[in-house]
Protein backbone atom coordinates (compact mmCIF):
# COMPACT_ATOMS: atom_id res chain seq x y z
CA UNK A 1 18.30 -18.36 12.85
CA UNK A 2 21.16 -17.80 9.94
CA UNK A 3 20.21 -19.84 7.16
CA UNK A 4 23.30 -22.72 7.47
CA UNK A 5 21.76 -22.90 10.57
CA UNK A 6 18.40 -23.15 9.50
CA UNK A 7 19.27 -26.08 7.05
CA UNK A 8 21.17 -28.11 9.29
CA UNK A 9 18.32 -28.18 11.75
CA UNK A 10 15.45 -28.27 8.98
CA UNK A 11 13.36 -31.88 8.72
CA UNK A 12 12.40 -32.76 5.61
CA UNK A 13 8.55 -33.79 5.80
CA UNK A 14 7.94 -33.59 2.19
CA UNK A 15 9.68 -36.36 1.06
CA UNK A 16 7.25 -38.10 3.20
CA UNK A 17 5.06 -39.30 0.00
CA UNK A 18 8.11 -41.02 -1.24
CA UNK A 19 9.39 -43.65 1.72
CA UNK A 20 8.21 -46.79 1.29
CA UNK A 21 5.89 -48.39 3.76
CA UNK A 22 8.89 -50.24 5.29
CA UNK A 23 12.22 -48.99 6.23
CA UNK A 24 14.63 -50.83 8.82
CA UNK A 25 18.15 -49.21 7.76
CA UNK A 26 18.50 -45.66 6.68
CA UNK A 27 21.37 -43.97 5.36
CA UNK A 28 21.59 -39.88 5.04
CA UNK A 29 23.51 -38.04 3.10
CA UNK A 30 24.25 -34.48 4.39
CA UNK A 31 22.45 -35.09 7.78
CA UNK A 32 22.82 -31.80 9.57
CA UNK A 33 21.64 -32.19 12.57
CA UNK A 34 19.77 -35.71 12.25
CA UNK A 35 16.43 -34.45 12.63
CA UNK A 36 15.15 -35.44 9.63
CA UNK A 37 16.20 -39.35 10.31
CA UNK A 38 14.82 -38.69 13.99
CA UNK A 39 11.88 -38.20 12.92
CA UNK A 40 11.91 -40.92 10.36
CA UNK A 41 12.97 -43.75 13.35
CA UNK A 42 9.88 -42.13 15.25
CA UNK A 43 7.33 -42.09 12.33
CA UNK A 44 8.94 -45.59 10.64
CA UNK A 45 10.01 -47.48 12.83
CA UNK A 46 13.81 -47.32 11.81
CA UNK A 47 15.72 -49.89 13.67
CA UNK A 48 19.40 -48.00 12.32
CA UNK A 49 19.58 -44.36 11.53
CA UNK A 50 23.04 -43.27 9.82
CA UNK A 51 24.08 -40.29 8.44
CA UNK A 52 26.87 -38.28 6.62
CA UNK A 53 28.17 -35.34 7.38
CA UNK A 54 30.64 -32.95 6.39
CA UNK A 55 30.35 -29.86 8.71
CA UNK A 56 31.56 -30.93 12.46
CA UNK A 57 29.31 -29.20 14.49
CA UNK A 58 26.32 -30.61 12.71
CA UNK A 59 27.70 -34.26 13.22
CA UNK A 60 28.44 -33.73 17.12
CA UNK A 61 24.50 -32.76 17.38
CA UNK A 62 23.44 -35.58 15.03
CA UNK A 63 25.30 -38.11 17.15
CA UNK A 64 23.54 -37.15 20.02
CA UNK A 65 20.25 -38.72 18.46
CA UNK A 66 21.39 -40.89 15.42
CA UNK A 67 22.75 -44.75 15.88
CA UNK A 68 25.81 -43.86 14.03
CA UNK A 69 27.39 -40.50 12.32
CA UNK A 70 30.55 -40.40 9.98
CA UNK A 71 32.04 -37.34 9.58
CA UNK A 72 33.70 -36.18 6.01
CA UNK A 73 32.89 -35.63 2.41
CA UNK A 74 31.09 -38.56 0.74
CA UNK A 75 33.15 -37.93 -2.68
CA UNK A 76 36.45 -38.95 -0.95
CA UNK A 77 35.04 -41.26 2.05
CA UNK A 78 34.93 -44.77 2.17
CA UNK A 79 31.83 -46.02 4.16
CA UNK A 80 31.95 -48.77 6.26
CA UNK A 81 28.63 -50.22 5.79
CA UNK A 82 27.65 -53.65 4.41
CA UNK A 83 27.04 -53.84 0.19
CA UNK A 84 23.42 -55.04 0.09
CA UNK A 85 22.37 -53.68 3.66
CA UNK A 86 20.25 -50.54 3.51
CA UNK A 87 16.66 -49.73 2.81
CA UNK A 88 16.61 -46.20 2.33
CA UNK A 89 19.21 -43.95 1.20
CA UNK A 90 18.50 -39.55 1.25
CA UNK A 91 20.45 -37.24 -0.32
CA UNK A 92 18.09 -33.69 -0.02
CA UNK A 93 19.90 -31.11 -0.97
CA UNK A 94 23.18 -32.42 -1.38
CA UNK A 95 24.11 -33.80 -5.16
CA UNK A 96 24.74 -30.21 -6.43
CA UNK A 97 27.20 -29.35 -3.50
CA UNK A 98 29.29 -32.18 -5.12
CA UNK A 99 31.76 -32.16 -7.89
CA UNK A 100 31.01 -35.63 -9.15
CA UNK A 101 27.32 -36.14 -8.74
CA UNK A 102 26.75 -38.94 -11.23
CA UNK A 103 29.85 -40.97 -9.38
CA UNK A 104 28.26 -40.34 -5.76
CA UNK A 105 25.03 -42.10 -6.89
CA UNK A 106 26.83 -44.83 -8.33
CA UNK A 107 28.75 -45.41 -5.29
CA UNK A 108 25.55 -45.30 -2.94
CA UNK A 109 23.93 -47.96 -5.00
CA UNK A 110 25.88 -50.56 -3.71
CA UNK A 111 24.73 -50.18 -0.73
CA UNK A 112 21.26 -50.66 -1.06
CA UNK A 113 19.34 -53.95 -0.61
CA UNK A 114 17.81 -55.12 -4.48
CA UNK A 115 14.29 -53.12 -4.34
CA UNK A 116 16.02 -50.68 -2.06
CA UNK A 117 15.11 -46.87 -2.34
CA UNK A 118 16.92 -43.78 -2.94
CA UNK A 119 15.24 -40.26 -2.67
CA UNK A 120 17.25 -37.16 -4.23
CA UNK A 121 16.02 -33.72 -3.50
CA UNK A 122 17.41 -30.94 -6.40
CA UNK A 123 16.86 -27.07 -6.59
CA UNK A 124 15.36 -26.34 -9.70
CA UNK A 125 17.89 -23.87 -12.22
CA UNK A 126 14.45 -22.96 -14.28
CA UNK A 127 13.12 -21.36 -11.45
CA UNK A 128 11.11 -17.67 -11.78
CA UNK A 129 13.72 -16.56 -8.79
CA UNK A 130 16.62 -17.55 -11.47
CA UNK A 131 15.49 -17.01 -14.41
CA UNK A 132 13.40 -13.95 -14.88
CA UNK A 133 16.40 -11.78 -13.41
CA UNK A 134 18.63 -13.15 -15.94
CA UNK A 135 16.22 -13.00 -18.79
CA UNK A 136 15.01 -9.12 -17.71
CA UNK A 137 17.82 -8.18 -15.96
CA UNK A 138 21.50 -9.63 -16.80
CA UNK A 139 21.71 -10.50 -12.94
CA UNK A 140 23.64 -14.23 -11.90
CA UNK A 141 23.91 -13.38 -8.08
CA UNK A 142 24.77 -16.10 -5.86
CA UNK A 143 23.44 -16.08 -2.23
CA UNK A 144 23.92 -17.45 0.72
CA UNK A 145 21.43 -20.07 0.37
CA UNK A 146 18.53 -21.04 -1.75
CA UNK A 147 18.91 -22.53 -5.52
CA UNK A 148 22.21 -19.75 -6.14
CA UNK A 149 23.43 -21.12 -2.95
CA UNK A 150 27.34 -19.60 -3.44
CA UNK A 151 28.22 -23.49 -2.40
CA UNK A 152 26.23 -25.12 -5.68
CA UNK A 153 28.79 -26.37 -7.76
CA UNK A 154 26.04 -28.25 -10.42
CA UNK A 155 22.58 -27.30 -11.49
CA UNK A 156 19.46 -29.11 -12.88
CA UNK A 157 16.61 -28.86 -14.26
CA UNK A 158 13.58 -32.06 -13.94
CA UNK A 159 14.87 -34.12 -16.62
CA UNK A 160 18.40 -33.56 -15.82
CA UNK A 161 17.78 -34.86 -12.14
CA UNK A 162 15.82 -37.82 -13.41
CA UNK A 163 18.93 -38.41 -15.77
CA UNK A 164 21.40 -38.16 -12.58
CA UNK A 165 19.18 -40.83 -10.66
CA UNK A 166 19.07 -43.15 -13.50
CA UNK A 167 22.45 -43.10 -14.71
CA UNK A 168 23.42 -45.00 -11.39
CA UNK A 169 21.17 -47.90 -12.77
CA UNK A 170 18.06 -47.23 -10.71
CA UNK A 171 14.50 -47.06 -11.84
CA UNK A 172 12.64 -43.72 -11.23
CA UNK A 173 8.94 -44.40 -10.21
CA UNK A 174 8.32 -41.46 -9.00
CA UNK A 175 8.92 -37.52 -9.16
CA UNK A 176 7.20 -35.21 -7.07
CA UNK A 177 7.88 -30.77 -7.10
CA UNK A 178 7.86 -28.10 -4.30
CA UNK A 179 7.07 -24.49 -4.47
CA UNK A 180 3.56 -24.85 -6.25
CA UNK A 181 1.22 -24.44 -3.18
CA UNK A 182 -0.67 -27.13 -1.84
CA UNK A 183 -4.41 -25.72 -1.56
CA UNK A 184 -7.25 -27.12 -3.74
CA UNK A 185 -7.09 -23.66 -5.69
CA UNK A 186 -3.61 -24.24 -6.27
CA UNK A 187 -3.84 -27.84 -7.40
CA UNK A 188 -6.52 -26.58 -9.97
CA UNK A 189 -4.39 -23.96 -11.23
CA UNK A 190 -1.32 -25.93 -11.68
CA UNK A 191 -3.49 -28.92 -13.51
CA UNK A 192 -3.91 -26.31 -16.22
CA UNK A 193 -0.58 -24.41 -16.57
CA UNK A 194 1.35 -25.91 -19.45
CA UNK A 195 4.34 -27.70 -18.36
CA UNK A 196 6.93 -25.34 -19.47
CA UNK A 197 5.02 -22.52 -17.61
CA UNK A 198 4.46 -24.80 -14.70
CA UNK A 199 8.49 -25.40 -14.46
CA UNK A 200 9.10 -21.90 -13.75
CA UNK A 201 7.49 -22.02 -10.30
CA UNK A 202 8.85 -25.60 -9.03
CA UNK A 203 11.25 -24.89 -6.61
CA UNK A 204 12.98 -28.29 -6.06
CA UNK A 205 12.50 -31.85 -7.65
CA UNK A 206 12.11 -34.69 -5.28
CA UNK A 207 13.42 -37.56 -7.44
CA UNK A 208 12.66 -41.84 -6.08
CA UNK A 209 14.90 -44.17 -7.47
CA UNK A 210 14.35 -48.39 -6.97
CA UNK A 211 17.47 -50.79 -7.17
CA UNK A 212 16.67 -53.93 -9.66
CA UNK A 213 15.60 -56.83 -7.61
């Protein structure tokens, strides 16, 4: 499977620690396929699965399972969807492909319901894949996916990310990391690494924002 492919069909499980217990109205930003908000309305209950998305193809599959698809760039859209109205909002993977990251969270904020929830998934720049071949080896290369995705027009690090969700006026409760290995050997080692050290290996920061009540 190419990895565009690959992405657009990927659900996201792991931000499964960060939806609230209830969730009627979902919103997704950068959909793909819809098989992440599937699986959501299966697990959750969802009684209104929505998504954005900006590549066609993806959209024609996603409307085949979703309650409603729009298709375009969320920078430039307007959404028609109540102020006040939605539980959950995703963006996984999506903030850095923007140009205005800071303005796309402020505009999804007024959508949520007060005490609604926002989850943003970022690639880590700090990353040993990044920065160990700069540090050793002068190499930048972009790829065709992955944190030097060719597409990634903005890059963060875990405080910066925190920073992006807050600056839209929500309240982070709660940041969670991939890439560290989930065994109980694992979980021991990484209690001990220093956090700098620890950094190095977290592959993407999975960022919960709450709206004020």
């Amino acid at each position: 499977m190419e990895p565009v492919e690959k992405y657009f069909n990927y659900t996201r499980k792991e931000v499964a620690p960060l939806i609230p217990q209830k969730v009627e109205r979902v919103l997704e930003i950068g959909c793909g396929a819809g098989n992440t908000l599937a699986w959501l309305k299966k697990d959750k209950g969802c009684t209104w699965t929505c998504g954005v998305e900006i590549s066609p193809s993806a959209a024609m599959q996603a409307g085949k399972i979703l309650d409603e698809v729009y298709v375009g760039n969320i920078e430039s859209m307007d959404l028609p969807i109540e102020k006040n109205s939605l539980d959950l909002i995703l963006c996984l993977d999506v903030l850095e492909h923007t140009i205005d990251p800071w303005q796309v969270m402020k505009k999804l904020h007024q959508f949520l319901k007060p005490k609604g929830t926002i989850i943003v998934s970022l690639p880590n720049i700090r990353n040993k894949k990044v920065i160990f071949p700069l540090l050793f080896k002068g190499k930048w290369e972009y790829q065709e996916a992955g944190i030097l995705d060719r597409t990634h027009l903005r890059f963060f690090v875990r405080d910066s990310a925190i920073q992006l969700v807050k600056s839209a006026g929500f309240d982070v409760d709660m940041v969670l990391s991939t890439g560290l290995g989930s065994s109980r050997k694992s979980q021991r080692v990484n209690r001990l690494l220093p956090d700098f050290i620890r950094s190095f290996f977290e592959y993407q920061y999975l960022v919960r924002g709450i709206k004020a009540g």
